[in-house]
N, C-alpha and C. Protein backbone atom coordinates (compact mmCIF):
# COMPACT_ATOMS: atom_id res chain seq x y z
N UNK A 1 88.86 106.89 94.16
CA UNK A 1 89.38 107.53 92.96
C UNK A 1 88.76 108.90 92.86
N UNK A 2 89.69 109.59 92.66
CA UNK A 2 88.59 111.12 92.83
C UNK A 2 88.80 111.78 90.90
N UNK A 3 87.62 113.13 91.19
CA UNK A 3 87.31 113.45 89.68
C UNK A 3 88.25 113.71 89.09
N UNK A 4 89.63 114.35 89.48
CA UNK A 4 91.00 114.43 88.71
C UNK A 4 91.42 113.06 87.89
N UNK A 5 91.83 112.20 89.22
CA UNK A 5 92.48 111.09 88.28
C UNK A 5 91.38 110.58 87.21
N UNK A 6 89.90 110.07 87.50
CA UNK A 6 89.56 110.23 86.58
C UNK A 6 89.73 111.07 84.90
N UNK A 7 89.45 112.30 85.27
CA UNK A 7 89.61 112.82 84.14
C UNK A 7 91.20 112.63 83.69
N UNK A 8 91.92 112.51 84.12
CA UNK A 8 93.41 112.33 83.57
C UNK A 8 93.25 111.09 82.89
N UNK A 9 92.58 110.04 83.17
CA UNK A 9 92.33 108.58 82.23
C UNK A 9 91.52 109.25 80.86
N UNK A 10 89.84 109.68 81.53
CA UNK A 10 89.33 110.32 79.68
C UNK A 10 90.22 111.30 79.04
N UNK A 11 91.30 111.81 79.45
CA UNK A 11 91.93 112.80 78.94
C UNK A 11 93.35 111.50 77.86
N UNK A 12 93.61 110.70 78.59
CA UNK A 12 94.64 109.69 78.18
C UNK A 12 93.75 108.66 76.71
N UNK A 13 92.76 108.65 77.40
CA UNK A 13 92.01 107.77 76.48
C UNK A 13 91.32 108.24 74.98
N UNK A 14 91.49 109.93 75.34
CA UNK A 14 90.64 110.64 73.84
C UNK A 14 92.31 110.72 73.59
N UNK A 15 93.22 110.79 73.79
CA UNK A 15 94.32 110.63 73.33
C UNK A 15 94.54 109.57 72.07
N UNK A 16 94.41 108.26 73.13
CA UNK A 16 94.83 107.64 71.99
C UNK A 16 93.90 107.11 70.74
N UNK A 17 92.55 107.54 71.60
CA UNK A 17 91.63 107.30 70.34
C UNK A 17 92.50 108.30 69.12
N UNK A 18 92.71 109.27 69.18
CA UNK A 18 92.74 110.49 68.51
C UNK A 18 93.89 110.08 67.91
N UNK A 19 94.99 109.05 68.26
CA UNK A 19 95.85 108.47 67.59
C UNK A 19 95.23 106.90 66.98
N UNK A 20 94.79 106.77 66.95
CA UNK A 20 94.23 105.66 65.98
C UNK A 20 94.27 104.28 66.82
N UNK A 21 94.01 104.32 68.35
CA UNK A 21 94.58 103.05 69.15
C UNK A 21 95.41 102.62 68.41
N UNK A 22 96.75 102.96 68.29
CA UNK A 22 98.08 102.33 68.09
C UNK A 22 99.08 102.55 69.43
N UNK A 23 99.55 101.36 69.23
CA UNK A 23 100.54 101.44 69.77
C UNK A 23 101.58 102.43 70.21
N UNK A 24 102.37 103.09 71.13
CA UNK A 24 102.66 104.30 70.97
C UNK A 24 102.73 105.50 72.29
N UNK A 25 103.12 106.33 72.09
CA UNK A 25 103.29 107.43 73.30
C UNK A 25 101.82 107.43 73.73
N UNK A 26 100.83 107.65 73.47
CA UNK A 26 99.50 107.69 73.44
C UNK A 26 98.99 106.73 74.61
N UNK A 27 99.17 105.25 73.97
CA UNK A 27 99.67 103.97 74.66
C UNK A 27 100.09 104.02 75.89
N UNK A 28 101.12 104.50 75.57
CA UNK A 28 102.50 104.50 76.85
C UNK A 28 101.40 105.21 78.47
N UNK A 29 101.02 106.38 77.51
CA UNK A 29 100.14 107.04 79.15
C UNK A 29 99.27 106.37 79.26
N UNK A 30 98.36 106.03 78.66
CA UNK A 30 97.35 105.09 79.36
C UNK A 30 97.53 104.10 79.80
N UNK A 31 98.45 103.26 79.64
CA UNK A 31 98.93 101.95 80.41
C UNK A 31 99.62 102.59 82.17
N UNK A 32 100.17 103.59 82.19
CA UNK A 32 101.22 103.85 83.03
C UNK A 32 100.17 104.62 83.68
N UNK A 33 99.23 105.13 83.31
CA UNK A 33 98.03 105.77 84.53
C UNK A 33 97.35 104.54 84.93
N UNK A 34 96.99 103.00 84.35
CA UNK A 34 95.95 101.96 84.21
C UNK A 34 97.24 101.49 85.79
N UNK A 35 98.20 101.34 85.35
CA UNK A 35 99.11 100.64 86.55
C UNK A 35 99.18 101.48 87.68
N UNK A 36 98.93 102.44 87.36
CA UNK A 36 99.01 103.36 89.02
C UNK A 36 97.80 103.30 89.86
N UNK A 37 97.13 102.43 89.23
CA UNK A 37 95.38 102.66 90.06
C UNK A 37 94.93 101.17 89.78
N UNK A 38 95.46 100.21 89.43
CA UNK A 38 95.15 98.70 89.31
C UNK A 38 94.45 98.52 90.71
N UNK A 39 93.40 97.59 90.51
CA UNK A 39 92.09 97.12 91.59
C UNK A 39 91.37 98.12 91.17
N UNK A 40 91.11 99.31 90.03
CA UNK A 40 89.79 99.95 90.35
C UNK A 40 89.03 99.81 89.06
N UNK A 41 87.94 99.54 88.86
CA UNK A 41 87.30 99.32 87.90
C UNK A 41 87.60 99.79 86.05
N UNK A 42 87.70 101.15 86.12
CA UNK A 42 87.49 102.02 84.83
C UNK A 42 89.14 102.14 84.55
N UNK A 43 90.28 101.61 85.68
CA UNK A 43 91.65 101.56 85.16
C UNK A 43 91.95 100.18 85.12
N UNK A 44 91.61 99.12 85.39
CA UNK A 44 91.50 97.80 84.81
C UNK A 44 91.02 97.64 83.42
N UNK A 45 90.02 98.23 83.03
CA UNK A 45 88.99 97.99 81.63
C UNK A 45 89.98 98.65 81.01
N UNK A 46 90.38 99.43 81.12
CA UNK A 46 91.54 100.59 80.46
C UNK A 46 92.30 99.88 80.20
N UNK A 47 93.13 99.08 80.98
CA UNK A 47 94.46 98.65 81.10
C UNK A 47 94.03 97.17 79.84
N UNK A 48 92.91 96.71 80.24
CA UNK A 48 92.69 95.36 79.16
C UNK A 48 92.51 96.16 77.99
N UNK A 49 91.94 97.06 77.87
CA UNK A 49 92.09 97.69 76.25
C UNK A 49 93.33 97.70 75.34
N UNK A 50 94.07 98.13 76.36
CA UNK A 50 95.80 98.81 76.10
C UNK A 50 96.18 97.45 75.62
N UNK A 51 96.28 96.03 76.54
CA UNK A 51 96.80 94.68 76.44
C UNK A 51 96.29 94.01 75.00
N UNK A 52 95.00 94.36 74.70
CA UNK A 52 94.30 94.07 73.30
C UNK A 52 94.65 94.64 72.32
N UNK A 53 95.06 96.41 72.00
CA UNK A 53 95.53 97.03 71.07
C UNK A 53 96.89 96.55 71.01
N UNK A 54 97.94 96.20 71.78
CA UNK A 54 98.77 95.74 71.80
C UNK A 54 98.66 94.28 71.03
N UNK A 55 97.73 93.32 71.29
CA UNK A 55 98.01 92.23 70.71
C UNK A 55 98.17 90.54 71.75
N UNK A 56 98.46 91.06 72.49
CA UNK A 56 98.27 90.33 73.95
C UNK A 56 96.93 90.14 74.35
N UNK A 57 96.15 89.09 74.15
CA UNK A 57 94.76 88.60 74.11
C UNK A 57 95.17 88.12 75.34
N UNK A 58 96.22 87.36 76.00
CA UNK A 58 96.12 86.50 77.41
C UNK A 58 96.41 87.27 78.63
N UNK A 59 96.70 88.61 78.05
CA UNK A 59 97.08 89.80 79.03
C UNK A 59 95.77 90.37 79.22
N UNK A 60 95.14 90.58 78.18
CA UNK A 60 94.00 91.68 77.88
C UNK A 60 93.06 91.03 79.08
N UNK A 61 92.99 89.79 78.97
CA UNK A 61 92.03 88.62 79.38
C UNK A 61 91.77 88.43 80.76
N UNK A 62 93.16 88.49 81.37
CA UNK A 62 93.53 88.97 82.75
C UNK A 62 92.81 90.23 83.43
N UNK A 63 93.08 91.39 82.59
CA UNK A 63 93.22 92.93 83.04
C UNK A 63 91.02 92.67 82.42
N UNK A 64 90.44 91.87 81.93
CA UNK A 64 89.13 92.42 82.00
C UNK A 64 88.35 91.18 83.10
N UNK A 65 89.11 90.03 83.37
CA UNK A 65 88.35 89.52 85.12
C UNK A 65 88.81 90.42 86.07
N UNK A 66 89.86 90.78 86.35
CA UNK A 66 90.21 91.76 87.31
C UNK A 66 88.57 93.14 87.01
N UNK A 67 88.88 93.59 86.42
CA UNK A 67 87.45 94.76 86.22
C UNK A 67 86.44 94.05 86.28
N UNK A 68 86.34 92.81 85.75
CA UNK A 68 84.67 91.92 86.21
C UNK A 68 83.96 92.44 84.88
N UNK A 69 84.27 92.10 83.60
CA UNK A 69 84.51 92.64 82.39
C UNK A 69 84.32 91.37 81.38
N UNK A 70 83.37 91.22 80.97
CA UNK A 70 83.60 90.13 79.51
C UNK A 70 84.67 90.66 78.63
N UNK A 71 85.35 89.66 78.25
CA UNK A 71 86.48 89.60 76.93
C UNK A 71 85.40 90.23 75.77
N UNK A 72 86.30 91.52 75.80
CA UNK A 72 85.91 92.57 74.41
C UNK A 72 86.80 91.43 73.00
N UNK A 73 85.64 92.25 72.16
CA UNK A 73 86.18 91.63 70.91
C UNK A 73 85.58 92.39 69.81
N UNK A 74 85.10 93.49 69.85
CA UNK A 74 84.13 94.61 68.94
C UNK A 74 85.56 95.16 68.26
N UNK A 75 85.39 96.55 67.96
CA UNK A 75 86.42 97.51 67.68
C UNK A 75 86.83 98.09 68.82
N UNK A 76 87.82 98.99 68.30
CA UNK A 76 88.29 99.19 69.81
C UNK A 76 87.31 100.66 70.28
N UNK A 77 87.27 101.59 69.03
CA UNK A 77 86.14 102.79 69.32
C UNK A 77 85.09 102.63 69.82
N UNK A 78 84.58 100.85 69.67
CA UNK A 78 83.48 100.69 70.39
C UNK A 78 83.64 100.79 71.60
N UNK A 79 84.51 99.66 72.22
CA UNK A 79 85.10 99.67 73.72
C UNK A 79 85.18 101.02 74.24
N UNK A 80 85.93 101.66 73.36
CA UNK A 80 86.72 103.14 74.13
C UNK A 80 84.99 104.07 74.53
N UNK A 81 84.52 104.35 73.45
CA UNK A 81 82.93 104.95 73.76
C UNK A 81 82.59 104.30 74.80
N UNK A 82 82.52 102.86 75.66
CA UNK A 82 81.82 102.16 76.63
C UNK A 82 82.34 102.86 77.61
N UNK A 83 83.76 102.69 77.73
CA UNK A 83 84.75 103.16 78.70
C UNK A 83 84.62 104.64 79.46
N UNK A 84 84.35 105.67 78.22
CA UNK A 84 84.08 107.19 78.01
C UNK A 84 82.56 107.32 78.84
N UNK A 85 81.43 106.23 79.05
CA UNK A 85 80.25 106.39 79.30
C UNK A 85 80.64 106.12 80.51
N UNK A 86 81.03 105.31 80.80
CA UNK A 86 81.18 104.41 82.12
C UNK A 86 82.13 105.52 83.37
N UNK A 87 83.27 106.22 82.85
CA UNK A 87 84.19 107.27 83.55
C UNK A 87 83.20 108.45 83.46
N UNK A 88 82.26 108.89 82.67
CA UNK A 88 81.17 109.78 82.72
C UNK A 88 80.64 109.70 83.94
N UNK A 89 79.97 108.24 84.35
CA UNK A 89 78.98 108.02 85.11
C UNK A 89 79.28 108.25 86.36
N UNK A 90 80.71 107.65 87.00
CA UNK A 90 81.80 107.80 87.92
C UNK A 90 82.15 109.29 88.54
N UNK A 91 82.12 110.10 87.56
CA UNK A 91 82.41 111.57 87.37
C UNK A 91 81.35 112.24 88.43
């Protein structure tokens, strides 16, 4: 995964923070960047976020063993800050 696509995920992800994790265009890109890079760590965790704000707990559940990820259950700003540290570190 190189530093672009990365940053195109923290760039997708202060997105939808910045929309209130709702559902939504916001949404829409971060799921559709999470599926273009499925098997890699920081777009799996992504992708179970997206499945949780959505409402889909048996999806979410999926998309965080794939990342090797305990089932989140905080807020989601919490998650998203983990996520933001973690694509930092990667960087």
């Amino acid at each position: 995964m190189s530093s672009n696509q990365l940053a195109a995920l923290d760039a997708a992800l202060e997105s939808l923070a910045k929309a209130g994790f709702a559902v939504g265009p916001e949404w829409e890109a971060v799921h559709e960047i999470c599926q273009a890079h499925e098997g890699e760590m920081p777009y799996d965790a992504a992708h179970a976020l997206c499945h949780r704000i959505e409402g889909d707990t048996w999806n979410a559940g999926y998309w965080y063993r794939r990342a090797k990820k305990p089932v989140q259950s905080g807020g989601f700003a919490e998650e998203y800050d983990g996520l933001k540290a973690e694509i930092a570190a990667l960087r």
